[in-house]
Protein backbone atom coordinates (compact mmCIF):
# COMPACT_ATOMS: atom_id res chain seq x y z
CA UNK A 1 -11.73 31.10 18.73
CA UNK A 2 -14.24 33.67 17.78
CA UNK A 3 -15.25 32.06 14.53
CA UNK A 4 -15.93 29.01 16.86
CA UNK A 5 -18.09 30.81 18.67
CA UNK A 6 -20.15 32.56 16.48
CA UNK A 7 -20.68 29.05 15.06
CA UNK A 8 -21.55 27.85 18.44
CA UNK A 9 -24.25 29.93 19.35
CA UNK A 10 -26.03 30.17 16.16
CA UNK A 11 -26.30 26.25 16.56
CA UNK A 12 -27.08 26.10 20.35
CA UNK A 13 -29.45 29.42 20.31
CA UNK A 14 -30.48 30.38 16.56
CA UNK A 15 -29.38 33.54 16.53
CA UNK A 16 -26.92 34.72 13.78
CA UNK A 17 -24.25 36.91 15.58
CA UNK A 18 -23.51 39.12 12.52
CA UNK A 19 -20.72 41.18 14.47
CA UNK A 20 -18.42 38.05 14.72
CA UNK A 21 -18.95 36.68 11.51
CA UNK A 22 -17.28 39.95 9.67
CA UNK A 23 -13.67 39.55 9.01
CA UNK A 24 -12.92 43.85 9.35
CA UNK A 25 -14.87 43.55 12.60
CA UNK A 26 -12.57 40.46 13.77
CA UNK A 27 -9.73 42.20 12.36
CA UNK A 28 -10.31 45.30 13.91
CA UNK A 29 -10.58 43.63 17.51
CA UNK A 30 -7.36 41.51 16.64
CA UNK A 31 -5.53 45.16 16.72
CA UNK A 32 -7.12 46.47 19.59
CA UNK A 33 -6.27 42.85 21.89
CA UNK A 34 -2.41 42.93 20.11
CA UNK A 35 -1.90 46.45 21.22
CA UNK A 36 -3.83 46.32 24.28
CA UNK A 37 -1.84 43.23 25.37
CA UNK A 38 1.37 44.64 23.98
CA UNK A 39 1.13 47.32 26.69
CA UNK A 40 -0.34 45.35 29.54
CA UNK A 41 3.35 42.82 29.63
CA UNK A 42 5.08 45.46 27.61
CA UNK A 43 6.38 46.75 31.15
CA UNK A 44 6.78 43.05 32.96
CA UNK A 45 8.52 41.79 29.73
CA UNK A 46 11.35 44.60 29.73
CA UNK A 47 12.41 44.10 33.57
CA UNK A 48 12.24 40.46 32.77
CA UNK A 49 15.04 40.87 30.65
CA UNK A 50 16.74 43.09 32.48
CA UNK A 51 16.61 40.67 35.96
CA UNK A 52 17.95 38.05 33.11
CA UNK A 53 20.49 40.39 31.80
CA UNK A 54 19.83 40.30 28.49
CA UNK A 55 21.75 43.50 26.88
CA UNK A 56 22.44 44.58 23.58
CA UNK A 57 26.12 43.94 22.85
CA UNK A 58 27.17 47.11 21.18
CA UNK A 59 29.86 47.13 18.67
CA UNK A 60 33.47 48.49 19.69
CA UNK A 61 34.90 51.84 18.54
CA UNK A 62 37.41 49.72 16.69
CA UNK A 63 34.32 48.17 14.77
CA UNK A 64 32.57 50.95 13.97
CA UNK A 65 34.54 54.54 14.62
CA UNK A 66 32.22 57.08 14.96
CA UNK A 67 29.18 55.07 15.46
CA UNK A 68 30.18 53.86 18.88
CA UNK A 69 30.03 57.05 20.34
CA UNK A 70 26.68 57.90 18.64
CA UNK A 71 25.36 54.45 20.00
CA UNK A 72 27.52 54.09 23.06
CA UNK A 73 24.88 54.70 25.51
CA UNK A 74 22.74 51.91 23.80
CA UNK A 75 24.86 49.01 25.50
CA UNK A 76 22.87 47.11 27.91
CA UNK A 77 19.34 48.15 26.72
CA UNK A 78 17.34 45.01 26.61
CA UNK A 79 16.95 42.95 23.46
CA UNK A 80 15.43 39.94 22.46
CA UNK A 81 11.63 42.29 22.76
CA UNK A 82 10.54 40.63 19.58
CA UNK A 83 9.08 37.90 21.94
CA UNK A 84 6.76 40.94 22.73
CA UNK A 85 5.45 40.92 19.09
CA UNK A 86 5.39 37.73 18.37
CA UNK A 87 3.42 37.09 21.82
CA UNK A 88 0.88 39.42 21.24
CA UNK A 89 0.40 38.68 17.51
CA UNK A 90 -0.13 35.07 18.13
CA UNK A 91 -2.94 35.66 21.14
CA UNK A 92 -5.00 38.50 19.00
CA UNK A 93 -4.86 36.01 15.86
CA UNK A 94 -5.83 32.59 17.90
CA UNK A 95 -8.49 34.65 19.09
CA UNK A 96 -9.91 36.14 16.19
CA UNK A 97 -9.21 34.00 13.14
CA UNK A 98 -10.24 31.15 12.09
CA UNK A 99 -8.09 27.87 13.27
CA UNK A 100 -8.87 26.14 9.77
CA UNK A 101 -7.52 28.59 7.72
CA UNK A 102 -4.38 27.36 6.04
CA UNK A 103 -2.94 30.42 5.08
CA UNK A 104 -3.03 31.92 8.62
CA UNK A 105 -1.27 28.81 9.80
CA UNK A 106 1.19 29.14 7.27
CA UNK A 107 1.77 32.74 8.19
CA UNK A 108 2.32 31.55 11.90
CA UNK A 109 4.79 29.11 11.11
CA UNK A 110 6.72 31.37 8.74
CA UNK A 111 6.49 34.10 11.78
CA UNK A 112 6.90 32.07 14.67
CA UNK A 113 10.08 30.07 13.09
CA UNK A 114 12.11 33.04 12.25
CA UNK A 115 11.36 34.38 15.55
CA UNK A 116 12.79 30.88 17.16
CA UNK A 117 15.85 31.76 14.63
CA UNK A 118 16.16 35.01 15.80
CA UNK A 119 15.78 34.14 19.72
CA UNK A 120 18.71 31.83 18.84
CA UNK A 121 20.89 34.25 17.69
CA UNK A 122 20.01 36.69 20.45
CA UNK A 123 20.37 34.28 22.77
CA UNK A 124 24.10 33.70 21.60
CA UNK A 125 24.79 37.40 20.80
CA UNK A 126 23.89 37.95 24.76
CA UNK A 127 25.90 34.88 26.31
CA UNK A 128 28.50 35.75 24.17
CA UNK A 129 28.48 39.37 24.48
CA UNK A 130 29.32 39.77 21.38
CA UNK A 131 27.58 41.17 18.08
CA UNK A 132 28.36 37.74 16.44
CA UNK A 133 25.71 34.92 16.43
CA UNK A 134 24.76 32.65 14.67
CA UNK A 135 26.96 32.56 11.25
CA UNK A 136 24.99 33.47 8.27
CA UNK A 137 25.68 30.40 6.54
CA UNK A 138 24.04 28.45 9.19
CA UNK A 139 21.11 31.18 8.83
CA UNK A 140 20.66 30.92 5.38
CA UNK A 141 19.96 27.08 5.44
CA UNK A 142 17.59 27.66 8.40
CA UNK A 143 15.34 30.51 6.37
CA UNK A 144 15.68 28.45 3.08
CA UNK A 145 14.04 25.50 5.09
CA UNK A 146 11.40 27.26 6.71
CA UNK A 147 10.31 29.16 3.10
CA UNK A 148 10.32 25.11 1.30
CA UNK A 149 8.21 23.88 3.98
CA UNK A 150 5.71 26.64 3.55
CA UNK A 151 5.99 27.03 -0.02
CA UNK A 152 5.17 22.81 -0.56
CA UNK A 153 2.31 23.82 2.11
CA UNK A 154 0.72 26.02 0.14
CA UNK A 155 1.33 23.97 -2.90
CA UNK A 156 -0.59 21.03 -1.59
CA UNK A 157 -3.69 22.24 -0.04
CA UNK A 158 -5.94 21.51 -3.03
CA UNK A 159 -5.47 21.84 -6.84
CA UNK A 160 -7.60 25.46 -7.25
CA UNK A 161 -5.16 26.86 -4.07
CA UNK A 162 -2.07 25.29 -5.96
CA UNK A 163 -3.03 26.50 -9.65
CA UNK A 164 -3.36 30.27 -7.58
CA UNK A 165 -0.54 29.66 -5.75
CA UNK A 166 1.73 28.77 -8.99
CA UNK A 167 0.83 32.06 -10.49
CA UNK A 168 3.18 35.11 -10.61
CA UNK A 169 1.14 38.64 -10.77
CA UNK A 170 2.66 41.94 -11.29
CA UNK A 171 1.72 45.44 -11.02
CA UNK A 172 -0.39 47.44 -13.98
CA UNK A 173 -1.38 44.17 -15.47
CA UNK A 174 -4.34 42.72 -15.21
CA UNK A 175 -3.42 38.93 -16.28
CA UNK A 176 -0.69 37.34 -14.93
CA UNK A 177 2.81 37.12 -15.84
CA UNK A 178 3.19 33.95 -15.82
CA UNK A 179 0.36 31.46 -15.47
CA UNK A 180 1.90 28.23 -13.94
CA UNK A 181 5.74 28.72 -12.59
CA UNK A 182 5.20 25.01 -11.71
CA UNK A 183 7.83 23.98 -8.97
CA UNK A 184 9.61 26.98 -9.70
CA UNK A 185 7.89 28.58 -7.05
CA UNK A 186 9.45 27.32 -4.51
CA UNK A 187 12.67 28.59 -5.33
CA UNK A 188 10.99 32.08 -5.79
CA UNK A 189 8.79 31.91 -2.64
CA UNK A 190 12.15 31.01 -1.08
CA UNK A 191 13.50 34.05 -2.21
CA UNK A 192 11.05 36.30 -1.31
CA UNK A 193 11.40 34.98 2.04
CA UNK A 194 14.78 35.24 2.92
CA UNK A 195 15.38 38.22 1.28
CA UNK A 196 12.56 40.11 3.15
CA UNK A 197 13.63 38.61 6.64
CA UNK A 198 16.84 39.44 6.16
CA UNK A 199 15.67 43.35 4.93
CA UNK A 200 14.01 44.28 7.95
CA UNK A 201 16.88 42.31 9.73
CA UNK A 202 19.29 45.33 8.13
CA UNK A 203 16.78 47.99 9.07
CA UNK A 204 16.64 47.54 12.47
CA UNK A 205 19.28 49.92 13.77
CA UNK A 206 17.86 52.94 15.14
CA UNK A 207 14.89 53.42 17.88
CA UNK A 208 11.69 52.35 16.24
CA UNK A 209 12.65 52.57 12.65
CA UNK A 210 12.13 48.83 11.65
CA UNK A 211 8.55 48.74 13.79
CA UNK A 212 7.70 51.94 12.51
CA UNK A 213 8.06 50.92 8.95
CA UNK A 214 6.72 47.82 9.35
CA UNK A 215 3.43 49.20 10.46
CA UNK A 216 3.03 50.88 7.33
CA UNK A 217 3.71 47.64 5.29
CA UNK A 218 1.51 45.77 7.73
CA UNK A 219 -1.52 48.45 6.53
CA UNK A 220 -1.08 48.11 3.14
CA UNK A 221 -1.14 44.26 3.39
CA UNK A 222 -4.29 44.62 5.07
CA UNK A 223 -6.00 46.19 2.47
CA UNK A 224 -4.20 43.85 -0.45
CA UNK A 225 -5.40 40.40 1.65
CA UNK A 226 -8.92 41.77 2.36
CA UNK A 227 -9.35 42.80 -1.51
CA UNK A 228 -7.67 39.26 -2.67
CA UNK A 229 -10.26 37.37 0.02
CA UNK A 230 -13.11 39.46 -1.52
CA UNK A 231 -14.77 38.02 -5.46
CA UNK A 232 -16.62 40.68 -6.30
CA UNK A 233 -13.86 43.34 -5.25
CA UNK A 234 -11.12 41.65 -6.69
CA UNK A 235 -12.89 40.80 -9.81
CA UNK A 236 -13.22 44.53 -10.25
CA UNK A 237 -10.08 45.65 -9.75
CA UNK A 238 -8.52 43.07 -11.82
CA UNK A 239 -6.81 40.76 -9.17
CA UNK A 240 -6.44 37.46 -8.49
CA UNK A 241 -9.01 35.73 -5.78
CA UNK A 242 -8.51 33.32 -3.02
CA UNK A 243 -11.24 32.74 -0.53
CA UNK A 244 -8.35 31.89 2.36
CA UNK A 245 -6.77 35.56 1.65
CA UNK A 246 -9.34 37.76 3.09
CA UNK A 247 -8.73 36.16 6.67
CA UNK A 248 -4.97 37.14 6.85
CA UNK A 249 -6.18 40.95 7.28
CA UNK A 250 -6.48 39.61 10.94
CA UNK A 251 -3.14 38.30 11.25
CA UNK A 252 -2.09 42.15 9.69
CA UNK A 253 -4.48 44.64 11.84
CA UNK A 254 -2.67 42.18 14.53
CA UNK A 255 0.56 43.19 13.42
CA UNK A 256 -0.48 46.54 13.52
CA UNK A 257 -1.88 46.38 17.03
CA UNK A 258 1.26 44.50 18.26
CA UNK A 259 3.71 46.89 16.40
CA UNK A 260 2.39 49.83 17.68
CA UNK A 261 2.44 48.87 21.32
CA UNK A 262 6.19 47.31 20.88
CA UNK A 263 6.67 51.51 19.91
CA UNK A 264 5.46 52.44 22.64
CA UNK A 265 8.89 50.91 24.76
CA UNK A 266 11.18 51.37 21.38
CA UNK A 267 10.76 54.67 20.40
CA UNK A 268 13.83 56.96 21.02
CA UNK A 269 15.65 56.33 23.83
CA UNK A 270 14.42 52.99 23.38
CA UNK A 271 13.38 50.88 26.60
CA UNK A 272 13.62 47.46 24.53
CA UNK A 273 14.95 46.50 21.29
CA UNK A 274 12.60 43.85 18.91
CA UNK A 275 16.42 41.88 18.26
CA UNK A 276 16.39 39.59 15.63
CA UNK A 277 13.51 37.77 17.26
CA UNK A 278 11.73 40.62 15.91
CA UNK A 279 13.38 41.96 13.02
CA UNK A 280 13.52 38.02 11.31
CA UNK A 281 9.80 37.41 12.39
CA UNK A 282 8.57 40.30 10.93
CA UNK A 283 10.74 40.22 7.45
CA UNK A 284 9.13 36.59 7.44
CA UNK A 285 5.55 37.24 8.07
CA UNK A 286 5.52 40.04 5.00
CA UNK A 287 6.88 37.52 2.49
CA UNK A 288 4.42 35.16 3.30
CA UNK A 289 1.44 37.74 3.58
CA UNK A 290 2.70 38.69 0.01
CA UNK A 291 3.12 35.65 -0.96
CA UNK A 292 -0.75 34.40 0.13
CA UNK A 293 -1.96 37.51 -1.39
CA UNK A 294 -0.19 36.94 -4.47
CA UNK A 295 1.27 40.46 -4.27
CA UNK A 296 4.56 39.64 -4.06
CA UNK A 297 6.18 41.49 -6.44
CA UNK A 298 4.25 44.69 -4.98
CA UNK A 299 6.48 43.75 -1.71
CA UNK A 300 9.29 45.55 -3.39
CA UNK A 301 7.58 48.97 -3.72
CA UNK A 302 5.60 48.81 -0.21
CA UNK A 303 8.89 47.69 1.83
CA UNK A 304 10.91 50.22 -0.52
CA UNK A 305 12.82 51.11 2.62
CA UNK A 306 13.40 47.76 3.51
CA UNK A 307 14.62 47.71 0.00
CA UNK A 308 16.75 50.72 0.30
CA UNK A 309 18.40 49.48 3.25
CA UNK A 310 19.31 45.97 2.01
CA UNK A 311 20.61 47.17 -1.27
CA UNK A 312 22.79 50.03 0.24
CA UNK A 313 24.80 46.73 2.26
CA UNK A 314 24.51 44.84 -1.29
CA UNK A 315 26.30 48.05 -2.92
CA UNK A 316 29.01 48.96 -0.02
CA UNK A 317 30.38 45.35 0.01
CA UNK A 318 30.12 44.54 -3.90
CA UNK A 319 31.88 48.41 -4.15
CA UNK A 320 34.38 47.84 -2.13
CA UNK A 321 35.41 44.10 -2.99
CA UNK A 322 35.45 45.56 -7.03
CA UNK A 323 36.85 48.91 -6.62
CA UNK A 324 38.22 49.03 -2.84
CA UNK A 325 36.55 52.30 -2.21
CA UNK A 326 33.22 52.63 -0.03
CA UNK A 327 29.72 54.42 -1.72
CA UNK A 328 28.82 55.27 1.83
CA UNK A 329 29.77 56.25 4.60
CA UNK A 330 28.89 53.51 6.40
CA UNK A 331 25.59 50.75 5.48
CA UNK A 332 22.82 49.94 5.92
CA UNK A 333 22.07 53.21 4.72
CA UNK A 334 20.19 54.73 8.22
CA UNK A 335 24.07 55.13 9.48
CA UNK A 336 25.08 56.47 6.33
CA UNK A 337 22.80 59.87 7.02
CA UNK A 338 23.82 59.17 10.58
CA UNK A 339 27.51 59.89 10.01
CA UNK A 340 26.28 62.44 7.68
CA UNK A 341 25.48 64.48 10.50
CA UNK A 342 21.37 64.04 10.81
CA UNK A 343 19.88 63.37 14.28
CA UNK A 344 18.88 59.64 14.91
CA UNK A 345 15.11 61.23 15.33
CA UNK A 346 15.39 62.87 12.12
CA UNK A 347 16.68 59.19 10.25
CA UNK A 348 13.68 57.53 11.84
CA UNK A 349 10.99 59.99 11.02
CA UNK A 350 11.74 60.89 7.47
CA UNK A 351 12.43 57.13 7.06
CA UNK A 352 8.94 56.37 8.34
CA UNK A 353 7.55 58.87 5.62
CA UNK A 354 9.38 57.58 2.73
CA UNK A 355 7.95 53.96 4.05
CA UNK A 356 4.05 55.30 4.30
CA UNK A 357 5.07 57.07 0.69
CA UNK A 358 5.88 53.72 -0.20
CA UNK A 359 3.22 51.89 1.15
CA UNK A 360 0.52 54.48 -0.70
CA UNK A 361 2.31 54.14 -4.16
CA UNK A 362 1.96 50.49 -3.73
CA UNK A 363 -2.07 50.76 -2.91
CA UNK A 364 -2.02 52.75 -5.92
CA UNK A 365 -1.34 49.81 -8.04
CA UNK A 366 -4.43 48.02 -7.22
CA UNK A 367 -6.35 50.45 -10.24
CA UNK A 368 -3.18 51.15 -12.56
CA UNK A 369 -3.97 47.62 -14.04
């Protein structure tokens, strides 16, 4: 909308409107309108789930010993507040970003159709009132579908975006890996995308721990897509250039803005929780950033809590199907220290330093090349 308009009044009056043509001044307003908004229906949004009765089914004592009675008090807090996010995310960036961008569309649709596969299994967790949605198989095929469709997207917009696209970078080197994966990027774009949705799926257990940490991955994307989208920058610091890339730092700073006024109800004793309209939304929207960006590989280190807490499940189960005995004391890991004896506050703030840790080692990459 705002590119339109810039373009719109330098035809109809002459002048050149500097201030809208910048992407880090678009960008910037993008996280001031997701926030803003995010706080404005933050309030109407919560009591509209309530009037609709849409709780969080907590798991039984049977289920989960211990937990239960740390959590207990949890049951009935709305869920389903991802539509918060996702709301505010998709105003600030139809606002400020360019409609003929492909890789912002692309983005959308990766964020917007987890988020519809998330509301679904919400919406069947809730009528159910159960902790059992949609089975994971079914999932799966759904995520795997969304991450072809954007992956032969991106493949087809035009042979210099396809020959970038087909490329496979990797930290602390300053030529590629490999230069043409040819269709086997699909498969790995595939990956990347399920895999992160269903990370930040796993993390989201505790008040604000999945938002918090995915504001810090959010801010280090922002830098990584405005470097890519700059020539001259990127050509010094040895990375690969795409004139699209630069514009997805609006669709971050509106992550940002968005994530950090979905805190505002979540944080401990949350008012809402994101559900996995959120959590799968989110996860799906980093893969794709990375994957635009071309820093995909880089995801691992920046999400390395997202990491941590989807290889702590991969461990327990493959543990205890091999040798019968548990490494944990429970997974995804956040419980783990939970049962250990920490406060949930003290799980969710030292988890939000190790992410910003995280998400500074992987900025740190950009010069060790």
């Amino acid at each position: 909308m705002i590119p339109w308009l810039y373009e719109f009044l330098k035809e109809q009056t002459g002048d050149d409107v500097q201030l809208l043509r910048y992407i880090t001044a678009r960008a910037g307003l993008a996280c001031l309108v997701a926030f803003a908004l995010s706080l404005l229906v933050g309030g109407r949004v919560i009591r509209k789930l309530i009037s609709l009765k849409i709780g969080q089914p907590v798991r039984t004592a049977e289920e989960v010993h211990k937990l239960a009675e740390l959590h207990g008090e949890k049951a009935g807090t709305p869920t389903m507040g991802g539509v918060l996010i996702i709301g505010s995310v998709l105003f600030a960036v139809l606002l400020c970003a360019p409609l003929d961008n492909p890789f912002v569309w692309v983005c959308m649709f990766v964020f917007v159709g987890h988020g519809a596969l998330g509301f679904a299994d919400d919406y069947l967790k809730v009528t159910k009132k159960s902790s059992a949605g949609i089975s994971g198989r079914a999932k799966l095929v759904v995520q795997f579908g969304i991450a072809v469709l954007a992956g032969l997207f991106l493949l087809n917009i035009g042979p210099e975006t396809a020959k970038y696209m087909r490329e496979l970078h990797v930290p602390f080197k300053k030529e590629p890996l490999v230069a043409d994966m040819g269709w086997w990027c699909i498969p790995f774009f595939a990956l990347v995308i399920v895999g992160c949705s269903n990370a930040v799926n796993l993390t989201d257990g505790l008040d604000g721990l999945a938002i918090g940490c995915s504001v810090t991955v959010a801010l280090a994307y922002t830098c990584f897509c405005y470097l890519v989208g700059n020539a001259w920058l990127g050509s010094y610091l040895n990375i690969p250039h795409s004139p699209y890339a630069g514009e997805l730092s609006v669709v971050t700073l509106a992550l940002v803005g968005a994530g950090l006024g979905f805190l505002w109800f979540n944080c401990h004793p949350a008012k809402v929780f994101m559900g996995d309209t959120g959590s799968l939304a989110l996860g799906g929207v980093f893969a794709a950033l990375a994957i635009c960006c071309k820093h995909e590989v880089v995801l691992v280190l920046v999400g390395g809590v997202f990491v941590m807490e989807a290889g702590s499940v991969i461990l327990q189960v493959a543990s205890f199907k091999l040798r019968k005995k548990r490494i944990f004391r429970m997974s995804p890991i956040h419980h783990h220290f939970e049962l250990k004896g920490w406060h949930e506050n003290q799980v969710i703030i030292r988890f939000w330093t190790l992410s910003l840790f995280c998400a500074l080692l992987g900025l740190a990459t950009l010069k060790l090349r």
